[in-house]
N, C-alpha and C. Protein backbone atom coordinates (compact mmCIF):
# COMPACT_ATOMS: atom_id res chain seq x y z
N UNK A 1 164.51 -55.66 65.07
CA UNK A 1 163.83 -56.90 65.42
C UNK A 1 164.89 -57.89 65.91
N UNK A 2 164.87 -58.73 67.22
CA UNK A 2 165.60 -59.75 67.44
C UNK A 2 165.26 -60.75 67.51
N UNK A 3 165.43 -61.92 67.23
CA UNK A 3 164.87 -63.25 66.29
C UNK A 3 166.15 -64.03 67.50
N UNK A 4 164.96 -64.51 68.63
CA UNK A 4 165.94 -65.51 69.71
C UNK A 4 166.12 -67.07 69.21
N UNK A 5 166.69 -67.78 69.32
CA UNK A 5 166.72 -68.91 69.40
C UNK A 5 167.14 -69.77 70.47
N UNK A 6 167.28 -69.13 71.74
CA UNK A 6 167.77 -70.10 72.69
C UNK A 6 168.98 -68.86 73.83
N UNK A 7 169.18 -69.30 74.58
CA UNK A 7 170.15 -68.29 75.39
C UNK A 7 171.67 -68.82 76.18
N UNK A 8 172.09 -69.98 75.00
CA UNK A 8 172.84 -70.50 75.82
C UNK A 8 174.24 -70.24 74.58
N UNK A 9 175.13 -70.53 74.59
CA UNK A 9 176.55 -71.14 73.76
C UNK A 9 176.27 -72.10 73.06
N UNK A 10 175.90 -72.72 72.11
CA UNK A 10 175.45 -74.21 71.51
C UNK A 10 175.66 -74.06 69.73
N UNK A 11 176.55 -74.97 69.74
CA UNK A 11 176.66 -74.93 68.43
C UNK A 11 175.54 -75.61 67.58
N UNK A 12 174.70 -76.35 67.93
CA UNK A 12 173.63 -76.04 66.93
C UNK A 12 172.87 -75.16 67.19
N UNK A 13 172.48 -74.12 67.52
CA UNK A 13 171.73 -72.82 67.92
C UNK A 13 172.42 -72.19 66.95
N UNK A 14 173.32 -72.11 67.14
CA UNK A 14 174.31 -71.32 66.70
C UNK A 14 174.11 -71.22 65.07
N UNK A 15 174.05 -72.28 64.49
CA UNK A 15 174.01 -72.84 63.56
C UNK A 15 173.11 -72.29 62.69
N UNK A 16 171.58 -72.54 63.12
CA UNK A 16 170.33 -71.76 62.88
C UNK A 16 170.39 -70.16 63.03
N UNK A 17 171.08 -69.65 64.32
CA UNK A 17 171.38 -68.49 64.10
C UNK A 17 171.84 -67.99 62.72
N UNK A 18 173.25 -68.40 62.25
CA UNK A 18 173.49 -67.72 60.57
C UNK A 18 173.09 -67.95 59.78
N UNK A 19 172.27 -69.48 59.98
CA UNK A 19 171.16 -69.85 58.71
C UNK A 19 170.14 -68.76 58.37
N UNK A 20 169.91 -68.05 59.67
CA UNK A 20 168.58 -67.25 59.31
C UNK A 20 169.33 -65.86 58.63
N UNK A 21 170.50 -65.75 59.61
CA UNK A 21 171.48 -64.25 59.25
C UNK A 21 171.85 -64.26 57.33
N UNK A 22 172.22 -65.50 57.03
CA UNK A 22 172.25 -65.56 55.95
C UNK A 22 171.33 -65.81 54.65
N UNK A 23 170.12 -66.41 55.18
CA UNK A 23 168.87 -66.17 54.09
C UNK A 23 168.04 -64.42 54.29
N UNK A 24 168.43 -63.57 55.07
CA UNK A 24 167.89 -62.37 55.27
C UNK A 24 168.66 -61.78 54.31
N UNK A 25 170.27 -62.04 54.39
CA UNK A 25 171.18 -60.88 53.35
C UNK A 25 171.17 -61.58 52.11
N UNK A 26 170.74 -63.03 51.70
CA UNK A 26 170.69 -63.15 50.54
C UNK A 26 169.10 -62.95 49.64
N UNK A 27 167.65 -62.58 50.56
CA UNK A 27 166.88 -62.08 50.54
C UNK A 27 166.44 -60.99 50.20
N UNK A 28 167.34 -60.22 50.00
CA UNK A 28 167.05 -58.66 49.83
C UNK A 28 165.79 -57.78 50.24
N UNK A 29 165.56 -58.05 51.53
CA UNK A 29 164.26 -57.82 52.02
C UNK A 29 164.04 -56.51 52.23
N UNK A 30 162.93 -55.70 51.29
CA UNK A 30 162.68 -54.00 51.49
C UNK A 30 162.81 -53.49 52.53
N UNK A 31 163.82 -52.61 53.04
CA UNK A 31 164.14 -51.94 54.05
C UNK A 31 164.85 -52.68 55.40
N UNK A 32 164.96 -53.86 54.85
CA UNK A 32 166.43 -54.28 55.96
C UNK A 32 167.60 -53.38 55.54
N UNK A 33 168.10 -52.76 56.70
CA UNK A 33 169.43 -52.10 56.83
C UNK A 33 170.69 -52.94 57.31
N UNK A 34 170.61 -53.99 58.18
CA UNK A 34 171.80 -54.95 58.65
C UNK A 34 171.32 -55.38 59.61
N UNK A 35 172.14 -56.97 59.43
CA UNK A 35 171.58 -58.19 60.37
C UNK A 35 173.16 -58.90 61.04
N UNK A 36 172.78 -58.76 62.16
CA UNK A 36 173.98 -59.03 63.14
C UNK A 36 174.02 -59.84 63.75
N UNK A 37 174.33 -61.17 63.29
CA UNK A 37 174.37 -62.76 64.30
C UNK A 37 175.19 -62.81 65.58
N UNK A 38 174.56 -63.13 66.58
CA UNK A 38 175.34 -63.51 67.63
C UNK A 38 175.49 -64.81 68.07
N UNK A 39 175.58 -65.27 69.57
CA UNK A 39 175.95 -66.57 69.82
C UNK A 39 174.26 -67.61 69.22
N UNK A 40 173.12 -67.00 70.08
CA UNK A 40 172.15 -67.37 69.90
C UNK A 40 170.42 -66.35 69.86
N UNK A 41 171.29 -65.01 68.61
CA UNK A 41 170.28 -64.14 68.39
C UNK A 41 170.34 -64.03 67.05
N UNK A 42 169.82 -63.45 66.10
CA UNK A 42 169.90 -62.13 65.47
C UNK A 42 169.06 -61.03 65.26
N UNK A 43 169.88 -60.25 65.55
CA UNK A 43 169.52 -58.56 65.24
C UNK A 43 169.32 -58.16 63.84
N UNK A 44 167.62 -57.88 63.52
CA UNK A 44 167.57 -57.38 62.42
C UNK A 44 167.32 -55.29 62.18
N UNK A 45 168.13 -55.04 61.66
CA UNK A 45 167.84 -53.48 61.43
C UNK A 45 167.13 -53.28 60.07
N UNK A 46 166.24 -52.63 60.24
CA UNK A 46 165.33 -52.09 59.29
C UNK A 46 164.56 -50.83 59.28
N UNK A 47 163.96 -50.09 58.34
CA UNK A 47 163.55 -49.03 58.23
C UNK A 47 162.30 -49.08 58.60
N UNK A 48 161.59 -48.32 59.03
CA UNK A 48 160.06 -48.28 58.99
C UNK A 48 159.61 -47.98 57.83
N UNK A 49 159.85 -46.90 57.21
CA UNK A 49 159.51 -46.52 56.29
C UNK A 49 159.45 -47.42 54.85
N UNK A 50 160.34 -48.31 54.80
CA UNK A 50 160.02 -48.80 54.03
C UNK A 50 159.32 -50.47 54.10
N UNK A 51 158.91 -50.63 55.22
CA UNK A 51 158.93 -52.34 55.46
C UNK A 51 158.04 -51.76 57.27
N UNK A 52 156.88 -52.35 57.66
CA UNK A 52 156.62 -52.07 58.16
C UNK A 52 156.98 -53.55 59.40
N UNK A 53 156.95 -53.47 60.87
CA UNK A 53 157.33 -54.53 61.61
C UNK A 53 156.47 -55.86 61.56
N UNK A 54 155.34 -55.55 61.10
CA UNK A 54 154.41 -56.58 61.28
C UNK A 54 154.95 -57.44 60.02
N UNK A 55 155.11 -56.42 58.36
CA UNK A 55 155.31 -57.27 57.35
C UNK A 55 156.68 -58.07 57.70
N UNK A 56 157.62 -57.41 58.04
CA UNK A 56 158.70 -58.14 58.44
C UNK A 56 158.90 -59.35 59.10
N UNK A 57 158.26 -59.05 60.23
CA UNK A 57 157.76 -60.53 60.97
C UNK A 57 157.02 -61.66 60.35
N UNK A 58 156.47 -61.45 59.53
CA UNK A 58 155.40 -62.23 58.95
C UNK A 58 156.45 -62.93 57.78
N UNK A 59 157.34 -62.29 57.55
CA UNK A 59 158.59 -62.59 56.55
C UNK A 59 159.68 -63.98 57.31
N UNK A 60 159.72 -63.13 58.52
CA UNK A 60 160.60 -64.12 59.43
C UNK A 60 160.12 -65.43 59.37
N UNK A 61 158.62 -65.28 60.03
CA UNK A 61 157.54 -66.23 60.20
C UNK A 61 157.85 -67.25 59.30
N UNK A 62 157.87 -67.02 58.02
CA UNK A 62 157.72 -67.67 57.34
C UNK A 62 158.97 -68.41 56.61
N UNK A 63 159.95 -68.06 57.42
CA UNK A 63 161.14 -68.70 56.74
C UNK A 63 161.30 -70.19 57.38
N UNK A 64 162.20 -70.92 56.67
CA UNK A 64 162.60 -72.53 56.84
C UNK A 64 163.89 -72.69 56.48
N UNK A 65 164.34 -73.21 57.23
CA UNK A 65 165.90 -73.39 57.66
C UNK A 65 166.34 -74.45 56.79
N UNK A 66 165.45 -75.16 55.99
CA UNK A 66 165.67 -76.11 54.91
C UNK A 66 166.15 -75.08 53.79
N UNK A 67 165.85 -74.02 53.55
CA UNK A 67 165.78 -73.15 52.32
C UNK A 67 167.36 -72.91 51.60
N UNK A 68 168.08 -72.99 53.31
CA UNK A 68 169.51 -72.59 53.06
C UNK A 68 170.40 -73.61 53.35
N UNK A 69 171.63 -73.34 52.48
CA UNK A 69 172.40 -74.33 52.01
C UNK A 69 173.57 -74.14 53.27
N UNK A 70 173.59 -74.95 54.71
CA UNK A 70 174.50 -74.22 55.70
C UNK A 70 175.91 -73.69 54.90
N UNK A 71 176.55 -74.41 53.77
CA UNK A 71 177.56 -74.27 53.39
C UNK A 71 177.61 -72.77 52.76
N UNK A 72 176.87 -71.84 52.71
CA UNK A 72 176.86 -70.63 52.09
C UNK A 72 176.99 -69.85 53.30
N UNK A 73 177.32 -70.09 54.82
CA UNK A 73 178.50 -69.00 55.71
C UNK A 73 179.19 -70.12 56.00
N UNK A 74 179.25 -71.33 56.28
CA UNK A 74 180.40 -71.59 56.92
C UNK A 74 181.62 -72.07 55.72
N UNK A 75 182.27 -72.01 56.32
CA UNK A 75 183.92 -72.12 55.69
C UNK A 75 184.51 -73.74 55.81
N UNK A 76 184.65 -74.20 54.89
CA UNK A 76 185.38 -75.24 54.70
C UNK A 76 186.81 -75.65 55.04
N UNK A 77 187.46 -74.49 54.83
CA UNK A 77 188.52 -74.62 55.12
C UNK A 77 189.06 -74.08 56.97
N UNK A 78 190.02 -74.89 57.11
CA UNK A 78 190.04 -75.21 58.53
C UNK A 78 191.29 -73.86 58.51
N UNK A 79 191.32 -72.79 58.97
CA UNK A 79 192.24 -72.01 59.52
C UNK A 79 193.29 -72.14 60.71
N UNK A 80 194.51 -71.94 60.57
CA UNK A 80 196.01 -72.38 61.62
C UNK A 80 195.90 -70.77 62.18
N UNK A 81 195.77 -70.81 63.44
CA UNK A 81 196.54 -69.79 64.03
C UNK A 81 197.65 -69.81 64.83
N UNK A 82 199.07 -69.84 64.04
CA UNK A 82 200.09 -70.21 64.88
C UNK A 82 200.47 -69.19 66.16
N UNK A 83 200.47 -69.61 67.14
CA UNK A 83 200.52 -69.29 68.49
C UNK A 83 201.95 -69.54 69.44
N UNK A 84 202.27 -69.01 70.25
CA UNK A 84 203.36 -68.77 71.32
C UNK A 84 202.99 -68.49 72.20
N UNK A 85 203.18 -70.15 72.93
CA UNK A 85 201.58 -69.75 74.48
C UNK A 85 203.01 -69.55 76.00
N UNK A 86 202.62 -68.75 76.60
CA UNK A 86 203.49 -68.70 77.54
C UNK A 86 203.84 -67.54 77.71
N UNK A 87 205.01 -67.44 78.92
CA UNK A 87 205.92 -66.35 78.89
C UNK A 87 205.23 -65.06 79.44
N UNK A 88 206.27 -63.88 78.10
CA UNK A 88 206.16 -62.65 78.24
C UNK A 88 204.01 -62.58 77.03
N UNK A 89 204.34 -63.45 76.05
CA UNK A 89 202.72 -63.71 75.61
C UNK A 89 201.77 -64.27 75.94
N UNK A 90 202.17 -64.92 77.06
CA UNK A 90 200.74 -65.77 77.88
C UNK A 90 200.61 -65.73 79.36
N UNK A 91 200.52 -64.36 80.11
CA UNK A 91 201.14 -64.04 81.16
C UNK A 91 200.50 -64.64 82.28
N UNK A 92 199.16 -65.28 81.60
CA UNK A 92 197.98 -66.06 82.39
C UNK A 92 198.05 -67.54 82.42
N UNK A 93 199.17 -67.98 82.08
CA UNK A 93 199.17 -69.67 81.38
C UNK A 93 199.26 -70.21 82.64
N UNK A 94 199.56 -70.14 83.15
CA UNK A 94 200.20 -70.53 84.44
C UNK A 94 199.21 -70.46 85.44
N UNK A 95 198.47 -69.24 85.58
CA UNK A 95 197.05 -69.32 86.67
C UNK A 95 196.32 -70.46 85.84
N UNK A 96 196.08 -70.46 84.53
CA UNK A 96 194.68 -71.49 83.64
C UNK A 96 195.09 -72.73 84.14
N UNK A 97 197.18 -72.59 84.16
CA UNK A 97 196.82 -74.42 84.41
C UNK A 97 196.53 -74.75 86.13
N UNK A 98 197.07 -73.92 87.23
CA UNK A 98 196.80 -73.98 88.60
C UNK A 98 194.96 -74.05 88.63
N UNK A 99 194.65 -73.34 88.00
CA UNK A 99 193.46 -73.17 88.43
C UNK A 99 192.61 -74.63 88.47
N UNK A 100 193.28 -75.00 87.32
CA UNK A 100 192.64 -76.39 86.80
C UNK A 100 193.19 -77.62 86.85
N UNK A 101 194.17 -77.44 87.97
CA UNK A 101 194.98 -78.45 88.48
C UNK A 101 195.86 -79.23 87.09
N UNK A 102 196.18 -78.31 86.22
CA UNK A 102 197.06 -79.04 85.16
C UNK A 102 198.48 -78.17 85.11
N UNK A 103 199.04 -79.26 84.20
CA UNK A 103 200.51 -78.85 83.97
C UNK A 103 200.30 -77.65 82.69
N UNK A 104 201.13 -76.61 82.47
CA UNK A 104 201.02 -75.82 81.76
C UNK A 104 201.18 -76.53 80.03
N UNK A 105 202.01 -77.50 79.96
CA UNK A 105 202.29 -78.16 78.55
C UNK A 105 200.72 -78.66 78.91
N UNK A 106 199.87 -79.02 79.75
CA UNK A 106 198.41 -79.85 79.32
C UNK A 106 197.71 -78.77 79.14
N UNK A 107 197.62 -77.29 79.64
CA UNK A 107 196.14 -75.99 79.19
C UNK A 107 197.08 -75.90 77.53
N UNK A 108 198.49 -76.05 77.24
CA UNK A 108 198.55 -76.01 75.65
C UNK A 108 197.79 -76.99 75.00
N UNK A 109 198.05 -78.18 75.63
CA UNK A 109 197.78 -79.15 74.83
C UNK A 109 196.66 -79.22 74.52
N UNK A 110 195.32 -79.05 75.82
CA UNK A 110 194.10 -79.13 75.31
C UNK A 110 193.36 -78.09 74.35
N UNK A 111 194.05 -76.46 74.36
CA UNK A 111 193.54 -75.68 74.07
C UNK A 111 194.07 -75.32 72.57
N UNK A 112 194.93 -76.44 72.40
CA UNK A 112 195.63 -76.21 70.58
C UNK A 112 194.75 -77.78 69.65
N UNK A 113 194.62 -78.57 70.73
CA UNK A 113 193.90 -79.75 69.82
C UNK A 113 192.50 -79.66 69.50
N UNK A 114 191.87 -78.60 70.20
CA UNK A 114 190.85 -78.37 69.62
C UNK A 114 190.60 -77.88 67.96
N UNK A 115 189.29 -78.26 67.68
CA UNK A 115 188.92 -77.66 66.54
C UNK A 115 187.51 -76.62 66.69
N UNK A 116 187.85 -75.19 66.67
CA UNK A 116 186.74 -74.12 66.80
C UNK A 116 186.05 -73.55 65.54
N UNK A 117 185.40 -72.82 65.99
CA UNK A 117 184.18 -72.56 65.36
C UNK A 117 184.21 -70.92 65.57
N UNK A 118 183.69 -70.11 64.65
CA UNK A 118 183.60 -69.24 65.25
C UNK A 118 182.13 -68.24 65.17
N UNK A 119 181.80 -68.08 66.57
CA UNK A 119 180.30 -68.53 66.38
C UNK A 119 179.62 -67.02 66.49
N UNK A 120 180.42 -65.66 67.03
CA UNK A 120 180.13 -64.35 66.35
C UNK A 120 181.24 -63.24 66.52
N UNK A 121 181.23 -62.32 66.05
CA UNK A 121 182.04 -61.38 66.03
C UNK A 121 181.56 -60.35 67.12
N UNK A 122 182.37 -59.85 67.64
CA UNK A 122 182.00 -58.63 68.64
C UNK A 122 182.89 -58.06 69.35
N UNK A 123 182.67 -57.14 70.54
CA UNK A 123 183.70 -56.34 71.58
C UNK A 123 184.71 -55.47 70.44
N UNK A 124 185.48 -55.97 69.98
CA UNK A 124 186.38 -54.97 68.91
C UNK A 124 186.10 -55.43 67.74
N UNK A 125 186.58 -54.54 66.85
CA UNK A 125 186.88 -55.02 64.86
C UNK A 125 187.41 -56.67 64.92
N UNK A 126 186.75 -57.60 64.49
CA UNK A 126 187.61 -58.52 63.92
C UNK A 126 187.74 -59.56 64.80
N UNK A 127 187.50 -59.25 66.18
CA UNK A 127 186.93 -60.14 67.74
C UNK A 127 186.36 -61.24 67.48
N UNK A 128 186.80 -62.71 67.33
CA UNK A 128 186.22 -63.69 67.56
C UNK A 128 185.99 -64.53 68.61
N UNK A 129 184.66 -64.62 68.79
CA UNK A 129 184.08 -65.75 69.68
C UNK A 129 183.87 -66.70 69.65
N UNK A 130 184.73 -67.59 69.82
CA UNK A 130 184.85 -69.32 69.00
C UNK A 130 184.48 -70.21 70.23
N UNK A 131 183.42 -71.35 69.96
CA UNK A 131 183.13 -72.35 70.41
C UNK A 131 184.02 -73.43 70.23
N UNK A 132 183.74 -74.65 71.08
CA UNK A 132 184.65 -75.60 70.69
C UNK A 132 185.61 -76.08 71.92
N UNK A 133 185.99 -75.02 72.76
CA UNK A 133 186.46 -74.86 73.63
C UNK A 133 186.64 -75.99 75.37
N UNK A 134 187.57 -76.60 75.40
CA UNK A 134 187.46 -78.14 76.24
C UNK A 134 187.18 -77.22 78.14
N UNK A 135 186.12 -77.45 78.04
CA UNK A 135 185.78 -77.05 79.70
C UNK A 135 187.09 -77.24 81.13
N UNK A 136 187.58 -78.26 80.30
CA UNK A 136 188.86 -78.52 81.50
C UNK A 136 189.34 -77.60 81.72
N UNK A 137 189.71 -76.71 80.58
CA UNK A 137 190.79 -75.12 80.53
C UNK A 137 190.00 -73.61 81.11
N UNK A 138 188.95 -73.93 81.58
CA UNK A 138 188.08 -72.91 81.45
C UNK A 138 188.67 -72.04 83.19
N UNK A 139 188.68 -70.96 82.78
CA UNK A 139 188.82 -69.90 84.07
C UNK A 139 187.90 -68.75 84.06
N UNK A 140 187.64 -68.05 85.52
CA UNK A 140 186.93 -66.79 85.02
C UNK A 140 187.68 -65.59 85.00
N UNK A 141 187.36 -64.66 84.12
CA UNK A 141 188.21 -63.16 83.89
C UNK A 141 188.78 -62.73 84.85
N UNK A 142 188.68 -62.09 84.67
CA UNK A 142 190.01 -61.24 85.84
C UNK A 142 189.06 -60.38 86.45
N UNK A 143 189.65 -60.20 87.69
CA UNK A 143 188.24 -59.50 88.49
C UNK A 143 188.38 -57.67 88.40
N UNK A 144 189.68 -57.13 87.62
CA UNK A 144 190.17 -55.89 87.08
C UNK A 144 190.50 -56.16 85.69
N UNK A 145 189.95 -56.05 84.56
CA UNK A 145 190.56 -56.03 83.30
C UNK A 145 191.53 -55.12 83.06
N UNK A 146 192.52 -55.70 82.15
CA UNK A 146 193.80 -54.86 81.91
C UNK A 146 193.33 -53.64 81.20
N UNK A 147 194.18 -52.44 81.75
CA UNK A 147 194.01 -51.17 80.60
C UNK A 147 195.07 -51.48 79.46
N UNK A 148 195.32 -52.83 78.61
CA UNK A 148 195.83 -52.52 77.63
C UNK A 148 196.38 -54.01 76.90
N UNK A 149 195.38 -54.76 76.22
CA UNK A 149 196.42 -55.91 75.69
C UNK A 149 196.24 -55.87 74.63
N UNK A 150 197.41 -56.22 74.18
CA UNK A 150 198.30 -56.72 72.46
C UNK A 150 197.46 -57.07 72.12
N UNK A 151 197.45 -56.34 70.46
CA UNK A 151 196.71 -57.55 69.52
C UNK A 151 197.26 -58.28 69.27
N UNK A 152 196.67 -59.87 68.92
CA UNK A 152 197.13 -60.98 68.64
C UNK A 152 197.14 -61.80 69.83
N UNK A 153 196.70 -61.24 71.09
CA UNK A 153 196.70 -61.72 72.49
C UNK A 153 195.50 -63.08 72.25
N UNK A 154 195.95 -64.48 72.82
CA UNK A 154 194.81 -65.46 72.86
C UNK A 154 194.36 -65.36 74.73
N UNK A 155 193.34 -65.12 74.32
CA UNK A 155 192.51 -65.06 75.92
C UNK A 155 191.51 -66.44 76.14
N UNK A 156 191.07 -66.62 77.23
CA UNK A 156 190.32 -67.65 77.75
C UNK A 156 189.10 -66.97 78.58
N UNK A 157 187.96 -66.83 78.46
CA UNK A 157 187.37 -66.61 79.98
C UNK A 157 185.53 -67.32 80.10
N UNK A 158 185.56 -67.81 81.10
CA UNK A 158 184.53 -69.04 81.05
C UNK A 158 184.68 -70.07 80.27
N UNK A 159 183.83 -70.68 79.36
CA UNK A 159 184.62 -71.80 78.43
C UNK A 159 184.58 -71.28 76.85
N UNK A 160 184.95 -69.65 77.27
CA UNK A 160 185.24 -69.18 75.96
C UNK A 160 186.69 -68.58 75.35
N UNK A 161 186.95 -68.79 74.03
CA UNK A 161 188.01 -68.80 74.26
C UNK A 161 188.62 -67.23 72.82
N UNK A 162 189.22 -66.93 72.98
CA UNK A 162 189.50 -65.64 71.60
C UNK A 162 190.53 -64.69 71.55
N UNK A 163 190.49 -64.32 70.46
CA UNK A 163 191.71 -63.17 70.14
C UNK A 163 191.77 -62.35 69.62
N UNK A 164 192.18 -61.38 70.46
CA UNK A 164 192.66 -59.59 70.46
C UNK A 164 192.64 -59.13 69.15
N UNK A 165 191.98 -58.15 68.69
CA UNK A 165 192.22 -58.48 67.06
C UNK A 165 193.46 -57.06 67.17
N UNK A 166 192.76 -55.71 68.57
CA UNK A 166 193.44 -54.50 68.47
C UNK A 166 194.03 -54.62 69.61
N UNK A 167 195.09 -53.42 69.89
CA UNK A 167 195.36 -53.15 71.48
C UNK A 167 194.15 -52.52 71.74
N UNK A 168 193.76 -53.03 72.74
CA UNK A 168 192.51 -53.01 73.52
C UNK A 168 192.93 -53.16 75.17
N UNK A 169 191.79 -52.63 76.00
CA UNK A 169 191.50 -53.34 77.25
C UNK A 169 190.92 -54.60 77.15
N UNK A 170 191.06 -55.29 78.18
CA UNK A 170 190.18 -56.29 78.23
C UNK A 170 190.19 -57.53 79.26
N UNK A 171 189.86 -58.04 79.69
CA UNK A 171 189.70 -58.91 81.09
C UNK A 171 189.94 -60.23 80.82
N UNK A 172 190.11 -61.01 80.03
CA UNK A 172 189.67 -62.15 79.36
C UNK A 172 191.79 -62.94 80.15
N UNK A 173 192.09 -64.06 80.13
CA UNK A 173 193.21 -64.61 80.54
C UNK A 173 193.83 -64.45 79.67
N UNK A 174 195.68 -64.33 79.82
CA UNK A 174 195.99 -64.37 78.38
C UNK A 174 197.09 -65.46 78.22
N UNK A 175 196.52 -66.45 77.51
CA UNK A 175 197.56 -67.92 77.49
C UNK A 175 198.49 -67.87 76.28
N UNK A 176 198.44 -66.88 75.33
CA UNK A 176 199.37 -67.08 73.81
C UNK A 176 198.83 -65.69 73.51
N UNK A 177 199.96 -65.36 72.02
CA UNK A 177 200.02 -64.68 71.07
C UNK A 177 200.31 -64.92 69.84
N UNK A 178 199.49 -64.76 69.10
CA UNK A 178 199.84 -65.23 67.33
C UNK A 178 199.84 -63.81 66.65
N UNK A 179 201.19 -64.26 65.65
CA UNK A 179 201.27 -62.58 64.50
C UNK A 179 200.38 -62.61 63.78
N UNK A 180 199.67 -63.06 63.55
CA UNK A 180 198.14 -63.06 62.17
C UNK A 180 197.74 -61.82 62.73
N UNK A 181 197.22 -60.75 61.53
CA UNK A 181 196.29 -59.84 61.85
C UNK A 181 194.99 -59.89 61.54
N UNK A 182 194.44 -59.78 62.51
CA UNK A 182 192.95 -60.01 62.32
C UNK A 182 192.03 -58.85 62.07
N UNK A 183 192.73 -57.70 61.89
CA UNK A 183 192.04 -56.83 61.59
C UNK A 183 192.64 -55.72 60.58
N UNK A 184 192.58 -55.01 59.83
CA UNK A 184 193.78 -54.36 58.82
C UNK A 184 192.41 -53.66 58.00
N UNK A 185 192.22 -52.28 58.47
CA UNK A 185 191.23 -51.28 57.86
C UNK A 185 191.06 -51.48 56.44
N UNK A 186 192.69 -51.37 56.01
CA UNK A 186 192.80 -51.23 54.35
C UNK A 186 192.85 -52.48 53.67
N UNK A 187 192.41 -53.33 54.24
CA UNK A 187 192.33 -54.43 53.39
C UNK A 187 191.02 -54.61 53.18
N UNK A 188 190.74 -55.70 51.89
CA UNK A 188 189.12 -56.09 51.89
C UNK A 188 188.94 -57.55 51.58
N UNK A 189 188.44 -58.43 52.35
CA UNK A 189 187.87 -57.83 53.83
C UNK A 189 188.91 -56.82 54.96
N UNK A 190 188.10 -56.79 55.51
CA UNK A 190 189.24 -56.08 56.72
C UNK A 190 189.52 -56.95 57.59
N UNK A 191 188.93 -58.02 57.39
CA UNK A 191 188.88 -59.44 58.51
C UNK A 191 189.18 -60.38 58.77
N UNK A 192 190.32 -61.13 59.13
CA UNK A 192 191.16 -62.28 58.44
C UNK A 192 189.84 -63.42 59.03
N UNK A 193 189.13 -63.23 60.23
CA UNK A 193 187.90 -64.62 60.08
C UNK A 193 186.48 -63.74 60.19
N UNK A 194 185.93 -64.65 60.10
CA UNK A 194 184.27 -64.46 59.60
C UNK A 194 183.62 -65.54 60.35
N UNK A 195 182.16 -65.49 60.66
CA UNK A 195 181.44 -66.41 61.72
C UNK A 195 181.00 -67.41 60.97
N UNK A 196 181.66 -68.56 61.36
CA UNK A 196 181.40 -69.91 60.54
C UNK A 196 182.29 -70.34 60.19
N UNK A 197 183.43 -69.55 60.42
CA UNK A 197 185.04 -70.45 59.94
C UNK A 197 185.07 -71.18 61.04
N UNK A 198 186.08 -72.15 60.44
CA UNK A 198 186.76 -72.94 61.16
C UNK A 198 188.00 -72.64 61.79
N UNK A 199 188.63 -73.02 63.17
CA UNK A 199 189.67 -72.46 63.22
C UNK A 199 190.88 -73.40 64.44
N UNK A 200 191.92 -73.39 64.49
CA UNK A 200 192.90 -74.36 65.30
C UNK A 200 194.17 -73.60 65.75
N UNK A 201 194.30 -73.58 66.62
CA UNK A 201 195.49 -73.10 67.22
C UNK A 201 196.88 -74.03 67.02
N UNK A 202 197.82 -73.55 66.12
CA UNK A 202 199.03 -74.34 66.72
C UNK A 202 200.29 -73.78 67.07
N UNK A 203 200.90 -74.56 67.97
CA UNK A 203 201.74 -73.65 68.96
C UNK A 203 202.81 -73.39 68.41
N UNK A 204 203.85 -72.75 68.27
CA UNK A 204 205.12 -72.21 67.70
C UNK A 204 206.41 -72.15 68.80
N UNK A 205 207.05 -72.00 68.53
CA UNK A 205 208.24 -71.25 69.57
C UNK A 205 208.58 -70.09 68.40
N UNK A 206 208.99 -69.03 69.83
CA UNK A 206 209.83 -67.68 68.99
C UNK A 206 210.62 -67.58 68.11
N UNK A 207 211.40 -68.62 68.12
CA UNK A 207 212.66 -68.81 67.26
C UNK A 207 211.99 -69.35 65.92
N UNK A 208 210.79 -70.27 65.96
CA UNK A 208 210.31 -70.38 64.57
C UNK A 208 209.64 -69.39 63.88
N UNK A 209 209.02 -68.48 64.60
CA UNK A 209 208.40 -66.65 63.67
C UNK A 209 209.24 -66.37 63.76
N UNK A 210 210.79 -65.75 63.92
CA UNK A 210 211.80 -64.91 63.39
C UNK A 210 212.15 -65.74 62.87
N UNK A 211 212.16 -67.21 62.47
CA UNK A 211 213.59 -67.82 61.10
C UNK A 211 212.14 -67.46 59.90
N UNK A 212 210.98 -67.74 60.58
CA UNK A 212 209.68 -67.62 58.94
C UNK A 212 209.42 -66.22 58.66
């Protein structure tokens, strides 16, 4: 079952989106199998067998966005992703700022003073899609995606903005790299963010990750 709310990027959509994602998994509703929030959907999986579509719907139907406490997905605490925008790690910094008629210290500047959101997970393990993002910096992908970028790679593409969790392909610009791992099988979670954190880029030089 997919439960629309709208078809755009919007952080209040967005909002209602995990409100509902999160009164379904704290619901324990007969024969939901997993519910998968996106920018402005969610995907509910369920059994037939045990929960038929009509009762389900009629379940949806009846929910109210008053019920839930937003503070039960989102995260309070504001997450640092220290970053090293440039160079041999931001091999795109330089088209984001031409493109957009800025100086390369201004696509840092605008794209570290933000404060994001992160509004779903997808494409790889651990892939965040964070809102928040200042339109000034915005470029479109690459018209060949790379066969191969670093994890920890910060990409840009439309006025979205995110990071590599694996070596992956992927098309997206690449303005920075941060050592945080965002993805690590054997850990639990396996996920250093989750949809509803908060999150901020701040910039580093090289010489400060090898003295830390």
């Amino acid at each position: 079952m997919l439960v629309v709310f709208g078809n755009g990027i919007n952080l209040e959509i967005n909002q209602r989106v995990h409100l509902l994602a999160e009164w379904v998994k704290r619901a324990n509703l007969p024969g939901v199998i997993e519910v998968i929030p996106a920018y402005a959907t969610v995907l509910i999986g369920f059994d037939p067998f045990q929960i038929e579509y009509d009762a389900l719907h009629r379940l949806i139907m009846e929910y109210e966005e008053e019920q839930v406490d937003p503070l039960l997905y989102r995260s309070e605490k504001l997450i640092e992703i220290p970053t090293i925008y440039g160079g041999d790690h931001g091999p795109d910094l330089e088209f984001v700022a031409q493109y957009n008629h800025l100086s390369p210290d201004d696509v840092i500047r605008l794209h570290s003073e933000a404060e994001y959101r992160v509004f779903m997970m997808g494409f790889s393990p651990g892939f965040p899609y964070l809102g928040g993002m200042n339109p000034a910096i915005a470029v479109p992908r690459l018209s060949s995606p790379r066969t191969r970028v670093t994890a920890g790679s910060v990409g840009i593409a439309g006025e979205q903005t995110g990071i590599y969790p694996i070596d992956s392909a992927g098309g997206w610009r690449l303005i920075g790299w941060t050592p945080l791992r965002l993805f690590d099988p054997c850990a639990e979670p396996p996920f250093l963010l989750k949809p509803g954190d908060s999150l901020r880029f701040v910039p580093i030089l090289r010489d400060q990750m090898e003295n830390d």
